[in-house]
PDB file of N, CA and C in Angstrom:
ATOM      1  N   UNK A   1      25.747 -34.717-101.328  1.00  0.00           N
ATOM      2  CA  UNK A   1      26.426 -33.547-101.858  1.00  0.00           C
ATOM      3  C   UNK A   1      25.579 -32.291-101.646  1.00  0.00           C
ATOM      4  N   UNK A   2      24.360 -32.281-101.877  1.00  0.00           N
ATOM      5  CA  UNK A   2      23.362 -31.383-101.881  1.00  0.00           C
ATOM      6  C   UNK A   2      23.464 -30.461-100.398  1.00  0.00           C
ATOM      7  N   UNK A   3      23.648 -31.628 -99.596  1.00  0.00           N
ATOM      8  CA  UNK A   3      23.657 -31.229 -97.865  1.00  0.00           C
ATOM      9  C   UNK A   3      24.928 -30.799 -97.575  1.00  0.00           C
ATOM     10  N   UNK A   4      25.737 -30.698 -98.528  1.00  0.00           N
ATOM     11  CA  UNK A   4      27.179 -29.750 -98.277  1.00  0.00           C
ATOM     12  C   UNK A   4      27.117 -28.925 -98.784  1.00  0.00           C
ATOM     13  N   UNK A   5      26.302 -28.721 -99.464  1.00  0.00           N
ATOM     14  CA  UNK A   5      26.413 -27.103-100.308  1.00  0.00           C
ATOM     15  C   UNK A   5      25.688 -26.198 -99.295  1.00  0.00           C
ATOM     16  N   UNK A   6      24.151 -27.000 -98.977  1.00  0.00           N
ATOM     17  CA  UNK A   6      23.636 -26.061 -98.346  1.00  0.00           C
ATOM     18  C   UNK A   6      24.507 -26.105 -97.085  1.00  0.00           C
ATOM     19  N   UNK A   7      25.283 -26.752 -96.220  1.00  0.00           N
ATOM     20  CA  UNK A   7      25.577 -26.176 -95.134  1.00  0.00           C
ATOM     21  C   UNK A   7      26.523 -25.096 -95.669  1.00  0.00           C
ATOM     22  N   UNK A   8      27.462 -25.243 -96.802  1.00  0.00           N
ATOM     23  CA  UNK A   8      28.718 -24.181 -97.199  1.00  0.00           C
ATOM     24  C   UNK A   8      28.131 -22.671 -97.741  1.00  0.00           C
ATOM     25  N   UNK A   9      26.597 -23.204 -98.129  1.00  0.00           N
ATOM     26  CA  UNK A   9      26.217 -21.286 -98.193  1.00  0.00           C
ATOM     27  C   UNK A   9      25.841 -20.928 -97.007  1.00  0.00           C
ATOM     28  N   UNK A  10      25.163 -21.653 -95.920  1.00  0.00           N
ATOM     29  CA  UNK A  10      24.771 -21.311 -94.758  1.00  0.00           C
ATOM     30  C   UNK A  10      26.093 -20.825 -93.518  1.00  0.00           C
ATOM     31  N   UNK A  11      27.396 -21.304 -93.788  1.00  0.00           N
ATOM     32  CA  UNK A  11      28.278 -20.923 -92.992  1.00  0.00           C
ATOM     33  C   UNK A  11      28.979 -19.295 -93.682  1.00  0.00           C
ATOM     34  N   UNK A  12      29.008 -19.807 -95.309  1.00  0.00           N
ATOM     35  CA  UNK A  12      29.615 -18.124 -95.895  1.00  0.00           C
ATOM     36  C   UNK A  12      28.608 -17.103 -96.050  1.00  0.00           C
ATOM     37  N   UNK A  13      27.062 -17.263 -95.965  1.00  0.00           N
ATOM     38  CA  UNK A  13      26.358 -16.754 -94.987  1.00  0.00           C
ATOM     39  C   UNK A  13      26.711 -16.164 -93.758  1.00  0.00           C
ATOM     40  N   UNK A  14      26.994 -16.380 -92.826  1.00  0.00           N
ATOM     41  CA  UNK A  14      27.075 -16.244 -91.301  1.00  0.00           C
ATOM     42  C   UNK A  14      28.744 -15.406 -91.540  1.00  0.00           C
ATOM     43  N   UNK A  15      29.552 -15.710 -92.512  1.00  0.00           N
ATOM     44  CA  UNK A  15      30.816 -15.213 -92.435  1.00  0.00           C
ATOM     45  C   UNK A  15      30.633 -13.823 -92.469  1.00  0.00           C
ATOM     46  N   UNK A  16      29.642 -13.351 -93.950  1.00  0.00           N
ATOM     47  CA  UNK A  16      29.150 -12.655 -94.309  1.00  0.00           C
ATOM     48  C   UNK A  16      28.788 -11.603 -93.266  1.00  0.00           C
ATOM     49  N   UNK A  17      27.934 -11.561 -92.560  1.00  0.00           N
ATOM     50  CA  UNK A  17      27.290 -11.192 -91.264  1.00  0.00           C
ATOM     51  C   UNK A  17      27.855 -11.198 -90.384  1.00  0.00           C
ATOM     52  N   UNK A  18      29.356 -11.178 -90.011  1.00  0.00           N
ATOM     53  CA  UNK A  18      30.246 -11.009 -89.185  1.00  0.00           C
ATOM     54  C   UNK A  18      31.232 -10.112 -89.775  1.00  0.00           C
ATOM     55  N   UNK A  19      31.415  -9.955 -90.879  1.00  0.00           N
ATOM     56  CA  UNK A  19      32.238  -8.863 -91.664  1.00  0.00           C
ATOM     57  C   UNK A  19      32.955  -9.280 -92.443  1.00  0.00           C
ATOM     58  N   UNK A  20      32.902 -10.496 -93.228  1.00  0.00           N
ATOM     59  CA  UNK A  20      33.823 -11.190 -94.232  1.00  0.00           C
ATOM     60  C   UNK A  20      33.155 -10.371 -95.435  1.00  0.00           C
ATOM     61  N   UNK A  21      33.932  -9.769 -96.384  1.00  0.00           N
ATOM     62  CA  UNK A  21      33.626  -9.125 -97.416  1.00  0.00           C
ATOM     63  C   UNK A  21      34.297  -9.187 -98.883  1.00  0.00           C
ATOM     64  N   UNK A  22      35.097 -10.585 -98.785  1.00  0.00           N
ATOM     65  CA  UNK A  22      36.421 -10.416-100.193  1.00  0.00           C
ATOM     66  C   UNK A  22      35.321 -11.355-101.259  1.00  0.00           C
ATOM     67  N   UNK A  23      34.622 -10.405-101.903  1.00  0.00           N
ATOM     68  CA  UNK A  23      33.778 -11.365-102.396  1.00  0.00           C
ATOM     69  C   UNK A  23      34.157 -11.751-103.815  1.00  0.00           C
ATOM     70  N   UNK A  24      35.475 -10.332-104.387  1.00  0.00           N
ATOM     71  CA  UNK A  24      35.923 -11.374-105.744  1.00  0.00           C
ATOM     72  C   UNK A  24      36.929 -12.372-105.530  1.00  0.00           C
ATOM     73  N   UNK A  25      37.293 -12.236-104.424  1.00  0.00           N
ATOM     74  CA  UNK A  25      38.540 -13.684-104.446  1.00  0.00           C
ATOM     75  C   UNK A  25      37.694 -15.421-104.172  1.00  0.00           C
ATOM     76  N   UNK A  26      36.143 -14.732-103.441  1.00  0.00           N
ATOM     77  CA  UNK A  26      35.259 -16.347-103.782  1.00  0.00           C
ATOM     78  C   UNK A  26      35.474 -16.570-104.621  1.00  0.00           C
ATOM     79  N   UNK A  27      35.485 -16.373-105.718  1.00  0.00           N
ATOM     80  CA  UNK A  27      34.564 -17.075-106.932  1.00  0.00           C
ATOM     81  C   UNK A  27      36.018 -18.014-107.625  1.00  0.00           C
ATOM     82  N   UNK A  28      37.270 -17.290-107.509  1.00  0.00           N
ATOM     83  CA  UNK A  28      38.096 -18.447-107.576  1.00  0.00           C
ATOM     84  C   UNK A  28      38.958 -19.241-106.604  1.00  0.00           C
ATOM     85  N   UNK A  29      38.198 -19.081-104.952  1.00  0.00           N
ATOM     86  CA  UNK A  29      38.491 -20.049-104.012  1.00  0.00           C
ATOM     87  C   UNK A  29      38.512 -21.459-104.761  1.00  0.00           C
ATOM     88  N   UNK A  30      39.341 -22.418-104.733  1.00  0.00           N
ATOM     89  CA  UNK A  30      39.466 -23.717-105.026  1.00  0.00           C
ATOM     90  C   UNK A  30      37.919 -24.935-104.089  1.00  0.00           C
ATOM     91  N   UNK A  31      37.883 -24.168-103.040  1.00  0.00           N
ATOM     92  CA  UNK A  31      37.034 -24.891-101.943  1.00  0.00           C
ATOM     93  C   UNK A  31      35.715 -24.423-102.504  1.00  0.00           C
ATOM     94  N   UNK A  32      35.424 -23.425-102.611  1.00  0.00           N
ATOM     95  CA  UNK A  32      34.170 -23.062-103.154  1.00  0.00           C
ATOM     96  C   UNK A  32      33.644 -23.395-104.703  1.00  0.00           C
ATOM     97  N   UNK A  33      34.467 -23.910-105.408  1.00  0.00           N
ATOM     98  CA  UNK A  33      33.660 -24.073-106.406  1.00  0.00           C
ATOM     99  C   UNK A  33      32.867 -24.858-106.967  1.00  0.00           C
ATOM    100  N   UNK A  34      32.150 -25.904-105.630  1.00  0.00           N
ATOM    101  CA  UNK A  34      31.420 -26.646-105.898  1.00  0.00           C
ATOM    102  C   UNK A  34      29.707 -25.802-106.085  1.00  0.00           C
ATOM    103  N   UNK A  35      30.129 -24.402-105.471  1.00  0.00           N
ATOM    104  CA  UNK A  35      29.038 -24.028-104.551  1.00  0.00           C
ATOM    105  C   UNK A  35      28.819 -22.016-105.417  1.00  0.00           C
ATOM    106  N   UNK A  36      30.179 -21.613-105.756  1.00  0.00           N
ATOM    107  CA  UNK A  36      29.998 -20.394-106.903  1.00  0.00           C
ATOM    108  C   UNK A  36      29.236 -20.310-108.276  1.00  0.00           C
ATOM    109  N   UNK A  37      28.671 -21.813-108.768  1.00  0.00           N
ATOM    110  CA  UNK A  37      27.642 -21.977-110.055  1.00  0.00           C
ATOM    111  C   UNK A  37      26.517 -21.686-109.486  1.00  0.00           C
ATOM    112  N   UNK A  38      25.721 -21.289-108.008  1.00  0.00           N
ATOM    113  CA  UNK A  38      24.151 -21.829-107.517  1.00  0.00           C
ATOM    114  C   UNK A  38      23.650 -20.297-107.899  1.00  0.00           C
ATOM    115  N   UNK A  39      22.443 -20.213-108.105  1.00  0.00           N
ATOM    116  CA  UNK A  39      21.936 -19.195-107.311  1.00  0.00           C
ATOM    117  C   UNK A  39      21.653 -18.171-106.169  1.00  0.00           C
ATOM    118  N   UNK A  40      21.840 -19.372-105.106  1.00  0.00           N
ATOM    119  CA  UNK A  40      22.212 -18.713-103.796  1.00  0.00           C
ATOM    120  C   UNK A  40      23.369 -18.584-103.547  1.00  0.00           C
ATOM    121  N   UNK A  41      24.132 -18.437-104.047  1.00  0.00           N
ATOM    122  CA  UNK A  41      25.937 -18.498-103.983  1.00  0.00           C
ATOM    123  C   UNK A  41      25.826 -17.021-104.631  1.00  0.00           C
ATOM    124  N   UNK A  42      25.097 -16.768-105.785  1.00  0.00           N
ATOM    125  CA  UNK A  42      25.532 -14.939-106.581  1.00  0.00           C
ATOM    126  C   UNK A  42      24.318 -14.305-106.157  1.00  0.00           C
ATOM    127  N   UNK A  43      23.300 -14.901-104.808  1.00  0.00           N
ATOM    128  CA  UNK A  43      22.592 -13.813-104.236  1.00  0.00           C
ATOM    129  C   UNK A  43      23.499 -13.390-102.885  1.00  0.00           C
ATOM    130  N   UNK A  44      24.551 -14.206-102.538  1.00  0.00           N
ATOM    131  CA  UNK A  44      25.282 -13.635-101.547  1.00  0.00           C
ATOM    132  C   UNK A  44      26.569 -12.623-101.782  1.00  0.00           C
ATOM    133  N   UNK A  45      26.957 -13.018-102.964  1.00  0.00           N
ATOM    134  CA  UNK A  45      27.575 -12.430-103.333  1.00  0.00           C
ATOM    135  C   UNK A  45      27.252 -10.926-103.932  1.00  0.00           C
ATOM    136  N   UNK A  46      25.735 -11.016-103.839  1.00  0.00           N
ATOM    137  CA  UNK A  46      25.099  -9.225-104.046  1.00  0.00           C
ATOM    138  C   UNK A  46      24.717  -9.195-102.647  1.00  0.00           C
ATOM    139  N   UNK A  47      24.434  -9.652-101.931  1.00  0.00           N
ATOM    140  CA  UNK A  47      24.477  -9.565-100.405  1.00  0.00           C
ATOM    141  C   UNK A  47      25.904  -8.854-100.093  1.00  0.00           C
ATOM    142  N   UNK A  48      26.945  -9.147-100.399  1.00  0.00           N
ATOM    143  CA  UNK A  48      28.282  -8.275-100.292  1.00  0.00           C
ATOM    144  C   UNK A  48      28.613  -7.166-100.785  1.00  0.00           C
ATOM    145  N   UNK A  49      28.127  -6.974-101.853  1.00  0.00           N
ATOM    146  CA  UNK A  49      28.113  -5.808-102.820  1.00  0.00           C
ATOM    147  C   UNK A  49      27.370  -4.948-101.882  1.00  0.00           C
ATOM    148  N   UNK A  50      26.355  -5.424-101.791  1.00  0.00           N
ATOM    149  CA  UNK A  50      25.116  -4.001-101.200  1.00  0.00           C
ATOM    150  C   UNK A  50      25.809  -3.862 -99.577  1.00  0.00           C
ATOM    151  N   UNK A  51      26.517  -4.726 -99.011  1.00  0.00           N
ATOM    152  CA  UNK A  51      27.173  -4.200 -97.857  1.00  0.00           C
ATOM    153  C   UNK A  51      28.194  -3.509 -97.458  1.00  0.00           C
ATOM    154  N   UNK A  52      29.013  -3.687 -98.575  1.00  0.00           N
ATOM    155  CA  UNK A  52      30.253  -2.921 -99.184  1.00  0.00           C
ATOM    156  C   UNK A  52      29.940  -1.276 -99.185  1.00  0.00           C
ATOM    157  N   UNK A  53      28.870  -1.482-100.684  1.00  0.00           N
ATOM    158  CA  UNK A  53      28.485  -0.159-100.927  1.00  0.00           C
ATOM    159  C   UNK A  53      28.190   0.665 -99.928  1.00  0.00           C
ATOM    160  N   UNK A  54      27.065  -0.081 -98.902  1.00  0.00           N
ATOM    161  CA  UNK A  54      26.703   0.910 -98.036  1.00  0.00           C
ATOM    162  C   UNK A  54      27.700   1.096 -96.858  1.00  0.00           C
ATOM    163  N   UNK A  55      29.118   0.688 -96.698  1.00  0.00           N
ATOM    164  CA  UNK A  55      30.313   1.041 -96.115  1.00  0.00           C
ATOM    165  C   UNK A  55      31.162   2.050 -96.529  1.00  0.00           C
ATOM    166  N   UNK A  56      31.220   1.900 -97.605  1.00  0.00           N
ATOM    167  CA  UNK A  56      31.420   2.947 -98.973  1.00  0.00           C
ATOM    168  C   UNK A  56      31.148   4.344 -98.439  1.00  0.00           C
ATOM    169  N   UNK A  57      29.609   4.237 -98.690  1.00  0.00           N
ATOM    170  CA  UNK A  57      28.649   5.318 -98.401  1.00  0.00           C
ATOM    171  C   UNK A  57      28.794   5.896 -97.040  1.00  0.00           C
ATOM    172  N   UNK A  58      29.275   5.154 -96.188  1.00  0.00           N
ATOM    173  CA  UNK A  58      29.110   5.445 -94.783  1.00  0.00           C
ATOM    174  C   UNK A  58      30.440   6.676 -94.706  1.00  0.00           C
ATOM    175  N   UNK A  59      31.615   5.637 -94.994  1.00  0.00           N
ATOM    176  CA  UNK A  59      32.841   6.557 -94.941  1.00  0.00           C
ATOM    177  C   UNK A  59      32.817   7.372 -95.894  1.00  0.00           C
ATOM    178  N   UNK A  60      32.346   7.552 -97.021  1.00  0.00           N
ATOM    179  CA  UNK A  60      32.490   8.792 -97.682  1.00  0.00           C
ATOM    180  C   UNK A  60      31.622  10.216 -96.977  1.00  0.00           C
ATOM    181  N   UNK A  61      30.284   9.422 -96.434  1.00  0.00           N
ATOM    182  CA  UNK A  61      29.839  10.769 -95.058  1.00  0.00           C
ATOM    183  C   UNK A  61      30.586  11.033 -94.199  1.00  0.00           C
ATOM    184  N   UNK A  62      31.487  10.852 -93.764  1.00  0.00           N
ATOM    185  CA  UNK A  62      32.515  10.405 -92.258  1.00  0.00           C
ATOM    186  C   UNK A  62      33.898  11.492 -92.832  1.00  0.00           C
ATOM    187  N   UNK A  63      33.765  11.284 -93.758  1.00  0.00           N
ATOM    188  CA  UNK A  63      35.120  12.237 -94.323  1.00  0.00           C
ATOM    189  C   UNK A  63      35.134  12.512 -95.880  1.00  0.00           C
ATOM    190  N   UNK A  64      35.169  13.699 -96.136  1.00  0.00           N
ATOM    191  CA  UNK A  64      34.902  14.034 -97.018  1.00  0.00           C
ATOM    192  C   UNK A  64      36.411  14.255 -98.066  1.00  0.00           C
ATOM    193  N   UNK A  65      37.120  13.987 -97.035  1.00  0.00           N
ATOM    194  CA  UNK A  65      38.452  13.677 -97.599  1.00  0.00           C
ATOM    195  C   UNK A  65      38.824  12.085 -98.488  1.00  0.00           C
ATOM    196  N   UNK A  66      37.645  11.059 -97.994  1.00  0.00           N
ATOM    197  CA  UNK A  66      38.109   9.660 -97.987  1.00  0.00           C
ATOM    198  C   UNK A  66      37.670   9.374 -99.686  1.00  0.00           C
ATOM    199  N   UNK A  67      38.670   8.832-100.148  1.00  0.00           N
ATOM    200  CA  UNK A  67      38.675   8.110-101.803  1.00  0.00           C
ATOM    201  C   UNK A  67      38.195   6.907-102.087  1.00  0.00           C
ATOM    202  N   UNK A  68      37.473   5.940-102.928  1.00  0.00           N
ATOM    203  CA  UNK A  68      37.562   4.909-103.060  1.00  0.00           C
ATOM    204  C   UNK A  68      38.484   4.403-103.843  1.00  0.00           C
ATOM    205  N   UNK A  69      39.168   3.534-103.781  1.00  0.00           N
ATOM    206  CA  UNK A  69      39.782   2.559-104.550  1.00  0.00           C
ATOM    207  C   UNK A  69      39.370   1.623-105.277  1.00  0.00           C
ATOM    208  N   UNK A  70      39.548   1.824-106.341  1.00  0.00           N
ATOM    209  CA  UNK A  70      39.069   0.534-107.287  1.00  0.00           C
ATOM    210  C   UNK A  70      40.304  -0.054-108.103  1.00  0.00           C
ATOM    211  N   UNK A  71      40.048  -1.343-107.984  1.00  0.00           N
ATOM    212  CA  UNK A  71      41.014  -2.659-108.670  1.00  0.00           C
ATOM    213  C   UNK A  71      40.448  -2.495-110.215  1.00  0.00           C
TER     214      UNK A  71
END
């Protein structure tokens, strides 16, 4: 079991780093919740946050017209 978790943070890892970013709908993926209790599961999930933000940040320099949306 141990060796499925780590491969399942190591692939949503790599998702991560390709531009996967829906990081509140992880936590109640059905597939993931063997793997949303770890530690390294809510350091990736601030791994998303801080990539977000600084997308955020990017387009709000880019146009000074652009809003964020919040849920």
């Amino acid at each position: 079991m141990r060796l499925k978790k780590e491969k399942s943070l190591k692939w949503l890892n790599e998702a991560i780093d390709r531009g996967y970013t829906e990081y509140k709908e992880m936590s109640v993926y059905p597939y993931l919740e063997n793997i949303n209790v770890t530690v390294e599961f809510k350091r990736i999930v601030e791994k998303m946050k801080i990539k977000i933000d600084s997308m955020k940040t990017a387009a709000m320099e880019l146009n000074s017209n652009f809003e964020i949306c919040e849920e």
